[in-house]
PDB file of N, CA and C in Angstrom:
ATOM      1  N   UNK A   1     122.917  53.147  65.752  1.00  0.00           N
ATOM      2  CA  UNK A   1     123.230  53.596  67.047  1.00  0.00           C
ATOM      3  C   UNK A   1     123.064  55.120  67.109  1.00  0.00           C
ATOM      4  N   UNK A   2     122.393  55.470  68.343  1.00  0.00           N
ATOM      5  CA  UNK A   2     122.118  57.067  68.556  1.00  0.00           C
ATOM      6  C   UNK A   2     123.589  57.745  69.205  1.00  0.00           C
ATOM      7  N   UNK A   3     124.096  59.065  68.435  1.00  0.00           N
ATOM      8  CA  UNK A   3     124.958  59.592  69.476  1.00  0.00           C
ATOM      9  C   UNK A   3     124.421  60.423  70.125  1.00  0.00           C
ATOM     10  N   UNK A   4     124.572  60.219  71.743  1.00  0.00           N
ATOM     11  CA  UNK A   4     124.435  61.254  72.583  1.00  0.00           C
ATOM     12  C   UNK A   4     124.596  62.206  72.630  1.00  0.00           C
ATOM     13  N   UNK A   5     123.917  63.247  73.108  1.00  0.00           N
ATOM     14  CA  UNK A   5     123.419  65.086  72.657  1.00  0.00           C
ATOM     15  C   UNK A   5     124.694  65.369  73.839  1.00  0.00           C
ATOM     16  N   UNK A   6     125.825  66.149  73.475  1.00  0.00           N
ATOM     17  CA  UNK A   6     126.841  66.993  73.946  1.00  0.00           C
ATOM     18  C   UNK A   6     126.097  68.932  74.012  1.00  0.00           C
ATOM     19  N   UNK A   7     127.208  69.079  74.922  1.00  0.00           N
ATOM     20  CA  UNK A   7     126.961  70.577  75.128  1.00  0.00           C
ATOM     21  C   UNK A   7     128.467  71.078  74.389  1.00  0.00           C
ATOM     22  N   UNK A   8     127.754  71.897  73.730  1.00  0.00           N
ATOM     23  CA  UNK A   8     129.130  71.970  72.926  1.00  0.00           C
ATOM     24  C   UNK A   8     130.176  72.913  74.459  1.00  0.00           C
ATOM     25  N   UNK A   9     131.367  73.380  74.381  1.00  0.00           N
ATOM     26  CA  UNK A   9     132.705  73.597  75.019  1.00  0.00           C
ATOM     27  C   UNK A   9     132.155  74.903  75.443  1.00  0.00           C
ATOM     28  N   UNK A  10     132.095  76.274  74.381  1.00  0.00           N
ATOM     29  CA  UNK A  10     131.677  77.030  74.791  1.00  0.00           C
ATOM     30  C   UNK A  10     130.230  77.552  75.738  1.00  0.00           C
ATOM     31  N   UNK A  11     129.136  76.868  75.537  1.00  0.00           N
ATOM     32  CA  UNK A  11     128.050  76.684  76.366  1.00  0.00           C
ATOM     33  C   UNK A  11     128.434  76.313  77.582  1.00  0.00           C
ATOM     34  N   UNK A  12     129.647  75.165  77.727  1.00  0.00           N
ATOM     35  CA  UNK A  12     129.890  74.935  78.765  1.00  0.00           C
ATOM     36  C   UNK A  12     130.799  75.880  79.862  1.00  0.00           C
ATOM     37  N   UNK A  13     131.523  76.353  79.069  1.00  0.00           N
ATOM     38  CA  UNK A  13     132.558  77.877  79.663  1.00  0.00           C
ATOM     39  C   UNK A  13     131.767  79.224  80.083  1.00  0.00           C
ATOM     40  N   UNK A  14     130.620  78.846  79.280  1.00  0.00           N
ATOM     41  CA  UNK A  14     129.614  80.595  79.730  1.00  0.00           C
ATOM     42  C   UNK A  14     128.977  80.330  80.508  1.00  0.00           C
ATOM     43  N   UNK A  15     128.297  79.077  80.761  1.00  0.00           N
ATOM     44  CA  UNK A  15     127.938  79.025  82.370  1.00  0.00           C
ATOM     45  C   UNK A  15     128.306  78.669  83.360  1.00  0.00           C
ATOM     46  N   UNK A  16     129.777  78.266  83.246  1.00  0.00           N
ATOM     47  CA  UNK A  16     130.608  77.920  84.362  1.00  0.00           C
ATOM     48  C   UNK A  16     131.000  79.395  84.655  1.00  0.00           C
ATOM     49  N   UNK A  17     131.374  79.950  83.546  1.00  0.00           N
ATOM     50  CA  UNK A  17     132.208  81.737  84.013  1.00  0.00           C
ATOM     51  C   UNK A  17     130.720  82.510  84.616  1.00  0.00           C
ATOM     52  N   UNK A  18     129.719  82.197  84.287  1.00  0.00           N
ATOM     53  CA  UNK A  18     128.637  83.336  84.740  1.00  0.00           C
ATOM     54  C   UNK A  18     128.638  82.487  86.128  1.00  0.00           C
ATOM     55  N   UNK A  19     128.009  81.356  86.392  1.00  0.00           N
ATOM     56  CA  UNK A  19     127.691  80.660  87.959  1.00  0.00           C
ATOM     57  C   UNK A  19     128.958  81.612  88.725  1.00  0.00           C
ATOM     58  N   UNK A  20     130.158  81.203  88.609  1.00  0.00           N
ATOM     59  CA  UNK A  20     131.059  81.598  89.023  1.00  0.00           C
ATOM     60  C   UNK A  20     131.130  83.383  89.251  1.00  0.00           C
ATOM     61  N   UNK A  21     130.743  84.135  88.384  1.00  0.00           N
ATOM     62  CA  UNK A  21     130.827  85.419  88.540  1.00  0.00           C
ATOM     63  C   UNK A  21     129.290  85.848  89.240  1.00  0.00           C
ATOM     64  N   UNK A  22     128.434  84.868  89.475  1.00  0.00           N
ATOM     65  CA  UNK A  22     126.992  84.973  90.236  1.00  0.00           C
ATOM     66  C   UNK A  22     127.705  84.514  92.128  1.00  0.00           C
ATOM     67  N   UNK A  23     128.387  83.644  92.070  1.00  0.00           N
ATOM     68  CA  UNK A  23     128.720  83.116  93.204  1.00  0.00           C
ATOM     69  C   UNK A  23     129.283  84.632  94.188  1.00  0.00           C
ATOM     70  N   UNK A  24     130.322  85.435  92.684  1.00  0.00           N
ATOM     71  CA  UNK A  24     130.960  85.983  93.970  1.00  0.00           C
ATOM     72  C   UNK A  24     130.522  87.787  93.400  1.00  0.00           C
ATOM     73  N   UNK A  25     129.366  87.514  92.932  1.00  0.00           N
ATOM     74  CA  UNK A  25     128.542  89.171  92.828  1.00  0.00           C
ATOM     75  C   UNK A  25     127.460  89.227  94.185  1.00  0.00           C
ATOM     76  N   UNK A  26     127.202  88.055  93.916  1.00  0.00           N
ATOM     77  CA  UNK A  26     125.555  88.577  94.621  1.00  0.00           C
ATOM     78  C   UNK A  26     126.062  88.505  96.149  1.00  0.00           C
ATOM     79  N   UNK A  27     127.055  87.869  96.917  1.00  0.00           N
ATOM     80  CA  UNK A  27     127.114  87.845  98.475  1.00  0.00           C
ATOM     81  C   UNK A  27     127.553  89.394  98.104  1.00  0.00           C
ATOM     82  N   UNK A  28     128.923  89.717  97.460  1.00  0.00           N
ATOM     83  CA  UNK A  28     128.847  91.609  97.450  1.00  0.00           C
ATOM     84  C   UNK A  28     128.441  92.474  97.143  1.00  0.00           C
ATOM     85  N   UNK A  29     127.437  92.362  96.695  1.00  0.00           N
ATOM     86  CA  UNK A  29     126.254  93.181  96.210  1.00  0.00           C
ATOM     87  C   UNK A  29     125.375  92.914  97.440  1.00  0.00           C
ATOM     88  N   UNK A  30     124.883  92.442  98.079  1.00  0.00           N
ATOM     89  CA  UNK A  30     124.308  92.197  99.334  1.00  0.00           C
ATOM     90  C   UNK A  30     124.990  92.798 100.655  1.00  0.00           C
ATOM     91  N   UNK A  31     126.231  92.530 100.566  1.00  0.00           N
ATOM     92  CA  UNK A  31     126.587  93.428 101.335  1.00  0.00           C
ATOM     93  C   UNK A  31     127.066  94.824 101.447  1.00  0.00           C
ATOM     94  N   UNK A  32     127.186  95.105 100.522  1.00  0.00           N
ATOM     95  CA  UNK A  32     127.281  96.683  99.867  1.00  0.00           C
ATOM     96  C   UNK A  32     126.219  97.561  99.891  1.00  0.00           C
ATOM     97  N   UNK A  33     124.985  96.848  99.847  1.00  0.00           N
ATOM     98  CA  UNK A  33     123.718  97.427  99.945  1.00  0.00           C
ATOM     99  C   UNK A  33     123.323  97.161 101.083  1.00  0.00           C
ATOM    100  N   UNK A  34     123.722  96.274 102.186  1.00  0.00           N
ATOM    101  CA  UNK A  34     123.638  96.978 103.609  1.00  0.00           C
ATOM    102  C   UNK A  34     124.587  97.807 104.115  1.00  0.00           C
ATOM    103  N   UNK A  35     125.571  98.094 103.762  1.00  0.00           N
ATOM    104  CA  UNK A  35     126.308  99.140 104.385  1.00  0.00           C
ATOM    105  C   UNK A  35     125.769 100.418 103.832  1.00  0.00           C
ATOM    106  N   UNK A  36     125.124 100.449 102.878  1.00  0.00           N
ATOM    107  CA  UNK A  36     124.680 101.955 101.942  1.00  0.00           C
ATOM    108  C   UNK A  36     123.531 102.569 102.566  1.00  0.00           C
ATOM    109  N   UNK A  37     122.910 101.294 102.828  1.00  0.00           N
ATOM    110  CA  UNK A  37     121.913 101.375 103.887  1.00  0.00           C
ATOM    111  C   UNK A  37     122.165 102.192 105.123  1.00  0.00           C
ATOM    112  N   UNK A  38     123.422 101.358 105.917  1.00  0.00           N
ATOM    113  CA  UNK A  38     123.014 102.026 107.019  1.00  0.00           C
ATOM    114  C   UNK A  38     124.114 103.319 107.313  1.00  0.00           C
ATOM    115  N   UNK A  39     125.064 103.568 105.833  1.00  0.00           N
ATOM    116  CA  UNK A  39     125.553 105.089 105.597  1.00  0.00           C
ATOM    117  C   UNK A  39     124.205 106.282 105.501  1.00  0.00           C
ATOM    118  N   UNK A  40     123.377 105.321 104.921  1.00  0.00           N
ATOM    119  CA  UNK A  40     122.473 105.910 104.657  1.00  0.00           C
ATOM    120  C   UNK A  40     121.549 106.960 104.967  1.00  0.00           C
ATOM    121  N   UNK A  41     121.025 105.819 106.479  1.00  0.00           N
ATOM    122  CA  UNK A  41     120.235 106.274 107.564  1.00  0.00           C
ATOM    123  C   UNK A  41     121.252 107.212 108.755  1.00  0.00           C
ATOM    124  N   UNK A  42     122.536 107.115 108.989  1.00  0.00           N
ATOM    125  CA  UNK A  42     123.061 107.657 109.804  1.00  0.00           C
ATOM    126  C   UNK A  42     123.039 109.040 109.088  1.00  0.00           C
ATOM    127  N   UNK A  43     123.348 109.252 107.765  1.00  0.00           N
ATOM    128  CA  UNK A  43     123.665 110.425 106.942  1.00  0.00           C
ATOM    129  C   UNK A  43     122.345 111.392 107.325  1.00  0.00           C
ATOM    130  N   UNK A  44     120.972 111.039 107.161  1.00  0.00           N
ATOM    131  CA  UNK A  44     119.830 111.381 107.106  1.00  0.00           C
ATOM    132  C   UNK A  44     119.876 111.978 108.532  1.00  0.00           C
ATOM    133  N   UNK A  45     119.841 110.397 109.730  1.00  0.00           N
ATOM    134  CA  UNK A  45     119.637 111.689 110.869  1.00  0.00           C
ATOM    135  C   UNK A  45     120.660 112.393 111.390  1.00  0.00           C
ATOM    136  N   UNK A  46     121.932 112.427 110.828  1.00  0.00           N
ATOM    137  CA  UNK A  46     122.684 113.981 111.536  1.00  0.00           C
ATOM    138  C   UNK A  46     121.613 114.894 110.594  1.00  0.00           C
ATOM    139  N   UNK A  47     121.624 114.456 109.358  1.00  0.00           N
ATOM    140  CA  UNK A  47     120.989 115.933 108.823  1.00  0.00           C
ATOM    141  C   UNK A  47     119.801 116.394 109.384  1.00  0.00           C
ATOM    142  N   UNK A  48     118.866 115.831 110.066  1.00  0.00           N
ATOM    143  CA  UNK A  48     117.782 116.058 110.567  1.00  0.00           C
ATOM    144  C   UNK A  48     118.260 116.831 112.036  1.00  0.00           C
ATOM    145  N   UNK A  49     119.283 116.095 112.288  1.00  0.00           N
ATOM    146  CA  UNK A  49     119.641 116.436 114.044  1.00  0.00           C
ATOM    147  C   UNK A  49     120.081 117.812 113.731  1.00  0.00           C
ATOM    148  N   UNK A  50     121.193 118.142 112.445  1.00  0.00           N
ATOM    149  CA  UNK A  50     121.190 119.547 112.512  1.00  0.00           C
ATOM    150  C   UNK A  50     120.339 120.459 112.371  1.00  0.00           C
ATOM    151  N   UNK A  51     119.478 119.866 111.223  1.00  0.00           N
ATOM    152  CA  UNK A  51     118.033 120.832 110.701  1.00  0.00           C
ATOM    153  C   UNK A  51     117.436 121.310 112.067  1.00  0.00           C
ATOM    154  N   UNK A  52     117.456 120.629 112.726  1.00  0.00           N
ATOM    155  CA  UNK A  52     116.391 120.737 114.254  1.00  0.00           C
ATOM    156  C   UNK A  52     117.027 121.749 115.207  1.00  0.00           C
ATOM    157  N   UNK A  53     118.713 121.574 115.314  1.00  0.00           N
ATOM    158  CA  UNK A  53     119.187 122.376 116.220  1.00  0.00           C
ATOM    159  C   UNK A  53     119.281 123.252 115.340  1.00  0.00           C
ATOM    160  N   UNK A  54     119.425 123.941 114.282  1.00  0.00           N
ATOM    161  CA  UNK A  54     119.383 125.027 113.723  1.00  0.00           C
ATOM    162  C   UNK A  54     118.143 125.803 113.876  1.00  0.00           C
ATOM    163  N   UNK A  55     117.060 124.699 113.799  1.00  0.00           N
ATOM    164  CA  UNK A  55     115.619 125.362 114.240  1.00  0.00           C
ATOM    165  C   UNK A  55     115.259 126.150 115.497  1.00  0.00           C
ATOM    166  N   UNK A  56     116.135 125.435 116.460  1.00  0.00           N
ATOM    167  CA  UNK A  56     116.170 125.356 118.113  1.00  0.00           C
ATOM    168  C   UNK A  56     116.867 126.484 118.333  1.00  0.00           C
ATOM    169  N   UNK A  57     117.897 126.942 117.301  1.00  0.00           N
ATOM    170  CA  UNK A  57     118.655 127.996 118.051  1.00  0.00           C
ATOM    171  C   UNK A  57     117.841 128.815 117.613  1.00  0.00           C
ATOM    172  N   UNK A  58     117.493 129.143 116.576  1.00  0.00           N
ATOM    173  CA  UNK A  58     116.745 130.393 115.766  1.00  0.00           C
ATOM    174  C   UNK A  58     115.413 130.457 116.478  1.00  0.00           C
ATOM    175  N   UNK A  59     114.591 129.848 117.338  1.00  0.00           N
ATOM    176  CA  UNK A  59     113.429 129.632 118.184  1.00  0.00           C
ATOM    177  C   UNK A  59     114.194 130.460 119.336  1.00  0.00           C
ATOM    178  N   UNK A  60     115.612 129.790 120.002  1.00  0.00           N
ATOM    179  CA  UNK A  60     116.070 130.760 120.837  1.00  0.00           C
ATOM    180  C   UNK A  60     116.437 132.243 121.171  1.00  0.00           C
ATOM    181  N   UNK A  61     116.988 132.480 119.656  1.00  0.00           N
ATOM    182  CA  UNK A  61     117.347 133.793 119.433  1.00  0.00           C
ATOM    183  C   UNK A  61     116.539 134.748 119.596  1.00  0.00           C
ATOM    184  N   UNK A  62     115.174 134.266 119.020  1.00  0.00           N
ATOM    185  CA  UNK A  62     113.405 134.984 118.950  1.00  0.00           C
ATOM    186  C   UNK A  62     113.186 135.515 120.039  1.00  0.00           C
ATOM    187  N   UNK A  63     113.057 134.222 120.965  1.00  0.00           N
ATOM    188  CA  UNK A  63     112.806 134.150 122.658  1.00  0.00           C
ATOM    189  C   UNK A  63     113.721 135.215 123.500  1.00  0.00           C
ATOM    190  N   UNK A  64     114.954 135.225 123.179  1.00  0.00           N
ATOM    191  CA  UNK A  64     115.996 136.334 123.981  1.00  0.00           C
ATOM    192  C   UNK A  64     115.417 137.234 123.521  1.00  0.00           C
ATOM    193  N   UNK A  65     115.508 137.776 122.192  1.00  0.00           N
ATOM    194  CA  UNK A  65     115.239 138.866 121.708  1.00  0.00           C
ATOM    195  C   UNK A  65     114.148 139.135 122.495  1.00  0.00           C
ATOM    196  N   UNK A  66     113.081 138.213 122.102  1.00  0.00           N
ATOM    197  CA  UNK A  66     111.267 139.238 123.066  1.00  0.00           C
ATOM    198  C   UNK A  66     111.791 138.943 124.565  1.00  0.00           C
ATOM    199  N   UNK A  67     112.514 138.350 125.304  1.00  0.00           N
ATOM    200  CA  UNK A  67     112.656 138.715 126.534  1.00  0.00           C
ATOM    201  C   UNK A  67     113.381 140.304 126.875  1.00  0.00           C
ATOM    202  N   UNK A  68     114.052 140.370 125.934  1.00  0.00           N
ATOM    203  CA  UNK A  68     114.826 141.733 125.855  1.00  0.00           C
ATOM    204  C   UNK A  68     114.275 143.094 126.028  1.00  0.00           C
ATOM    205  N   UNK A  69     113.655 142.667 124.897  1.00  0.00           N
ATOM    206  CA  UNK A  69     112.423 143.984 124.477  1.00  0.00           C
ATOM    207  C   UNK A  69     111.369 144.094 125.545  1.00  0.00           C
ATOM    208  N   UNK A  70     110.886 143.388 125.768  1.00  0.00           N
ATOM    209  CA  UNK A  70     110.246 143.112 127.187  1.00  0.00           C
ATOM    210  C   UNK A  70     110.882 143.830 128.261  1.00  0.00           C
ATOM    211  N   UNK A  71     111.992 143.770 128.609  1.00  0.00           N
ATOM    212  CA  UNK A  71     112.766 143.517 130.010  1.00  0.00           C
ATOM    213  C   UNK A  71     112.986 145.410 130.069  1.00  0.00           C
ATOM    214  N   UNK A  72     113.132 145.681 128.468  1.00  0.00           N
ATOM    215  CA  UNK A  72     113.129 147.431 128.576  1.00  0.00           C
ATOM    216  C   UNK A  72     112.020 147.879 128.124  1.00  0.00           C
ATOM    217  N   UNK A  73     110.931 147.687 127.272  1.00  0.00           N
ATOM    218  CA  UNK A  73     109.755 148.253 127.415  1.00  0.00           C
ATOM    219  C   UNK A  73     108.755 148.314 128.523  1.00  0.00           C
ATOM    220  N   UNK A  74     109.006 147.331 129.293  1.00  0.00           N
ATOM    221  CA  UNK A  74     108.025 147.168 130.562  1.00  0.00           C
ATOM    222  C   UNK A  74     108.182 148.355 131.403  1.00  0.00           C
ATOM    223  N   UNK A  75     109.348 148.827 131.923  1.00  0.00           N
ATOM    224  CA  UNK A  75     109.306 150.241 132.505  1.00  0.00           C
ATOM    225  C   UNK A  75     108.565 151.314 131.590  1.00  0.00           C
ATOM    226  N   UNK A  76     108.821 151.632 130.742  1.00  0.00           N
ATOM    227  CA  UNK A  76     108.383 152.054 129.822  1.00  0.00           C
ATOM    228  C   UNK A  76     106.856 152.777 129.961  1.00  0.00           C
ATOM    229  N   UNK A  77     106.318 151.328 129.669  1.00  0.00           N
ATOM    230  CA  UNK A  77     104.825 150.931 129.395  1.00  0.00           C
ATOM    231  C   UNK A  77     104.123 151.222 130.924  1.00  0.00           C
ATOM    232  N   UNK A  78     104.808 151.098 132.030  1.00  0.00           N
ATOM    233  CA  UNK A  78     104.436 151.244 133.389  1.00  0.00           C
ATOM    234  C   UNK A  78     104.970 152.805 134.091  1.00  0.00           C
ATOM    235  N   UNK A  79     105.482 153.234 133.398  1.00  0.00           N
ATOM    236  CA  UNK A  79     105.796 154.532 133.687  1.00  0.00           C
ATOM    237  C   UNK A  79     104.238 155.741 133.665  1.00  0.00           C
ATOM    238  N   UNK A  80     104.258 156.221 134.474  1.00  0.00           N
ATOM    239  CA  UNK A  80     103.663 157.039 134.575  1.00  0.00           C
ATOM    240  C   UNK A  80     103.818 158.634 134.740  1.00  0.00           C
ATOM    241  N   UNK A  81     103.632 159.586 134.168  1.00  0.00           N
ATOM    242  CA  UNK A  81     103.586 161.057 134.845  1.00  0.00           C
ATOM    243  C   UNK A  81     103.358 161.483 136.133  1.00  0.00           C
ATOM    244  N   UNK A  82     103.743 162.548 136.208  1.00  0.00           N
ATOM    245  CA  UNK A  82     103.545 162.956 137.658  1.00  0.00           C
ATOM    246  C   UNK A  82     101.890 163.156 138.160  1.00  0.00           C
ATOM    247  N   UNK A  83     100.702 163.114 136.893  1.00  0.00           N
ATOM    248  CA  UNK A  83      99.337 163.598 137.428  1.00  0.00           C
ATOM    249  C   UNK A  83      98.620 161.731 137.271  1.00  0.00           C
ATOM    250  N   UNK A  84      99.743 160.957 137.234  1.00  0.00           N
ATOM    251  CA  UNK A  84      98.787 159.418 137.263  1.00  0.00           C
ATOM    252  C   UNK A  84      98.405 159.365 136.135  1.00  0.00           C
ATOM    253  N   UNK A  85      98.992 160.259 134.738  1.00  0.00           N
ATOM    254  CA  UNK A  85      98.122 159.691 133.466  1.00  0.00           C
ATOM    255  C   UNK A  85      99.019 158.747 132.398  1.00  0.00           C
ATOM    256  N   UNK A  86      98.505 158.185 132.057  1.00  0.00           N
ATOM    257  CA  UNK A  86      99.521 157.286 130.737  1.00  0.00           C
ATOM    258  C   UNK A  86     100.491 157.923 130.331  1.00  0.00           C
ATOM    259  N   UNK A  87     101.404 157.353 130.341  1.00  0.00           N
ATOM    260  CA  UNK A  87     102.382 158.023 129.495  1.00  0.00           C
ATOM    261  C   UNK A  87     102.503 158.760 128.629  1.00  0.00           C
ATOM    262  N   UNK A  88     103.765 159.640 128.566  1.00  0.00           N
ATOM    263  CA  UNK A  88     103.722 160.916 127.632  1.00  0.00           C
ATOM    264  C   UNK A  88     103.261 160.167 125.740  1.00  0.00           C
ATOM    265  N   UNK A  89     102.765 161.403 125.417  1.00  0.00           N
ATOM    266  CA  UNK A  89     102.881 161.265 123.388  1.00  0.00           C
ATOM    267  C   UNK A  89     103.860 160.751 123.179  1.00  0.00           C
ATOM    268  N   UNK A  90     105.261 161.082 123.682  1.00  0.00           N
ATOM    269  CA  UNK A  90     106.481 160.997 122.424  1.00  0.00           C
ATOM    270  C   UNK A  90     106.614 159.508 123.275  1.00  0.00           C
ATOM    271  N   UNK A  91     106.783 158.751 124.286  1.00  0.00           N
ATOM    272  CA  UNK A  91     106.750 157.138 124.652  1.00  0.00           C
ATOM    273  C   UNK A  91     106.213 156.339 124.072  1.00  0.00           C
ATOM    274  N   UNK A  92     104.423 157.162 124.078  1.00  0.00           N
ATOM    275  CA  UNK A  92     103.272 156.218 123.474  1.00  0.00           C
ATOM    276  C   UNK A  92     103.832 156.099 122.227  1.00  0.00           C
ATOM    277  N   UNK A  93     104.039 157.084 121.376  1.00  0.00           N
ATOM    278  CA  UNK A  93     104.494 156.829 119.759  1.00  0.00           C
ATOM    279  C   UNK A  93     105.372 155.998 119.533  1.00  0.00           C
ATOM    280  N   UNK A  94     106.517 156.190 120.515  1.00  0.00           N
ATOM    281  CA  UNK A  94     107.308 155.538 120.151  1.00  0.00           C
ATOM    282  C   UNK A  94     107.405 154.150 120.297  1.00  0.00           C
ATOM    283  N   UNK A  95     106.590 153.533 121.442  1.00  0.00           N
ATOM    284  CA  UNK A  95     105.895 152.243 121.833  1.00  0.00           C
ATOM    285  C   UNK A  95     105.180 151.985 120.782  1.00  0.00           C
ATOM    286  N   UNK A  96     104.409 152.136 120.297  1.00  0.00           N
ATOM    287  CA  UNK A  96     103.476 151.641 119.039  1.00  0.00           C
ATOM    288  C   UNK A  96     104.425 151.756 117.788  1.00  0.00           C
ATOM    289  N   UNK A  97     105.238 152.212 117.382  1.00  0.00           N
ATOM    290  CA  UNK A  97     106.458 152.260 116.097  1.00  0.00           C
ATOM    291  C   UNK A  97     106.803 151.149 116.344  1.00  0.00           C
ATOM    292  N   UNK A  98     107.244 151.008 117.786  1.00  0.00           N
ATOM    293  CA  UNK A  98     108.031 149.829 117.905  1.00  0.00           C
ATOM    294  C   UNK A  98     107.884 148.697 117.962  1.00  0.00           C
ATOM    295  N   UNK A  99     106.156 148.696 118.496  1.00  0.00           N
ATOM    296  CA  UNK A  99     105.311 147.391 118.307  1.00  0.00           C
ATOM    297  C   UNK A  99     104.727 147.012 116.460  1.00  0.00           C
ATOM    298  N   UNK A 100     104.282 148.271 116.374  1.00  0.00           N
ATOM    299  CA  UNK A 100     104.033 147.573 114.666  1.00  0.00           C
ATOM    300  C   UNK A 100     105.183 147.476 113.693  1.00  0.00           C
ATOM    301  N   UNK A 101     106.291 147.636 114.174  1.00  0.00           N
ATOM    302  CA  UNK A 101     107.615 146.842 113.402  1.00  0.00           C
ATOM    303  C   UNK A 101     108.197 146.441 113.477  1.00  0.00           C
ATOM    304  N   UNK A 102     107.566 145.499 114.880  1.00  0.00           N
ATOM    305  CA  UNK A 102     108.688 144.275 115.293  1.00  0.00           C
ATOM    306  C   UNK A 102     107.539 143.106 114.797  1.00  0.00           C
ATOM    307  N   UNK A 103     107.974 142.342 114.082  1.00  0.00           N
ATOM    308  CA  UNK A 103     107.462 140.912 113.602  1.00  0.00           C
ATOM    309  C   UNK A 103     107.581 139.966 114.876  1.00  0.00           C
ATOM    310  N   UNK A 104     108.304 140.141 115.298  1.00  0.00           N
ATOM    311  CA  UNK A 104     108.039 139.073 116.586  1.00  0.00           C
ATOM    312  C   UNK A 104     107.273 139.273 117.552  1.00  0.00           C
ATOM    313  N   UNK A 105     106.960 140.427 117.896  1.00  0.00           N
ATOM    314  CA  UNK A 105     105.758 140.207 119.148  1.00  0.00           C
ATOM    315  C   UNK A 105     104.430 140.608 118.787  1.00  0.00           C
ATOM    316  N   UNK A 106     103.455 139.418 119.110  1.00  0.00           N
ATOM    317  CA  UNK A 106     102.250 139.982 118.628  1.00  0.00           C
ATOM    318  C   UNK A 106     101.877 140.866 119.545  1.00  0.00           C
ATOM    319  N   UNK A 107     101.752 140.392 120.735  1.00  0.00           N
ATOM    320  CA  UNK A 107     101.135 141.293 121.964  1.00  0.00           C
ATOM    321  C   UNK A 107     101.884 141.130 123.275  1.00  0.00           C
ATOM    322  N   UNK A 108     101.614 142.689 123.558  1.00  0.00           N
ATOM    323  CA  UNK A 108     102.385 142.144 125.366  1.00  0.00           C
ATOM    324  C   UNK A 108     101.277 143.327 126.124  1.00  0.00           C
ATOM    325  N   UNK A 109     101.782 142.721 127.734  1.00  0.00           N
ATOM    326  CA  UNK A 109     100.842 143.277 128.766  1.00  0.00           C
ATOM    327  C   UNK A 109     101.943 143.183 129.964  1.00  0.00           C
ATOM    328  N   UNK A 110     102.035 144.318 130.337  1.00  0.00           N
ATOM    329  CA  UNK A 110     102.685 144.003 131.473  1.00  0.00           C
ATOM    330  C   UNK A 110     101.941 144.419 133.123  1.00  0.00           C
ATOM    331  N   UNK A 111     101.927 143.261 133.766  1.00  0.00           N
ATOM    332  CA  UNK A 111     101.387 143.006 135.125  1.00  0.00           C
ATOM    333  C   UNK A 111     101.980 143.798 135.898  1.00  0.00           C
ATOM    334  N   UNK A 112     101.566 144.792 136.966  1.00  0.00           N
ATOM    335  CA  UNK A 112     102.139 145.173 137.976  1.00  0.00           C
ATOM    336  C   UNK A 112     102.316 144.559 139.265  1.00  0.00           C
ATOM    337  N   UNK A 113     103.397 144.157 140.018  1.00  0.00           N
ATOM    338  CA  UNK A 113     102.911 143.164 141.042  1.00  0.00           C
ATOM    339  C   UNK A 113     102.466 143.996 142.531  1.00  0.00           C
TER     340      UNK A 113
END
């Protein structure tokens, strides 16, 4: 007579304890990695949303500034002497100092209306 092939006790305890520790890993591990996920993506775009408004203000600051400079060089630049000629030496100089060491404005022109 043949005896039938047994699993021995312990074989049987290590894959009952692993099934069992598979049953209740993988639904939380699944869901842990969608919440990381979408910590994830929210984390990313504030950081982007700030990167941008930080960009936005510093684009603004530029913009005031050359409206500024503008808003008092334009008399300036439109000023004339009493014989109709360009403006005095010490303006002109000081207009061109002020243009080749300001990094922000490449060029200006001001329109008379």
């Amino acid at each position: 007579m043949r005896v039938p092939f047994r699993f021995p006790i312990g074989l049987k305890l290590a894959v009952v304890s692993i099934t069992l520790l598979m049953l209740a890993m993988v639904p939380t591990a699944l869901r842990t990695s969608s919440v990381f996920k979408k910590v994830s993506k929210d984390r990313e775009a504030d950081a982007n949303r700030s990167q941008s408004d930080a960009r936005a203000s510093e684009a603004s600051v530029i913009l005031e500034k050359i409206v500024e400079k503008v808003t008092f060089f334009a008399p300036l630049m439109l000023k004339r002497d009493g014989g109709g000629q360009a403006q005095s030496s010490g303006t002109g100089e000081l207009l061109r100092q002020t243009f080749l060491g300001d990094p922000d404005i490449v060029s200006i022109e001001v329109f008379k209306k």
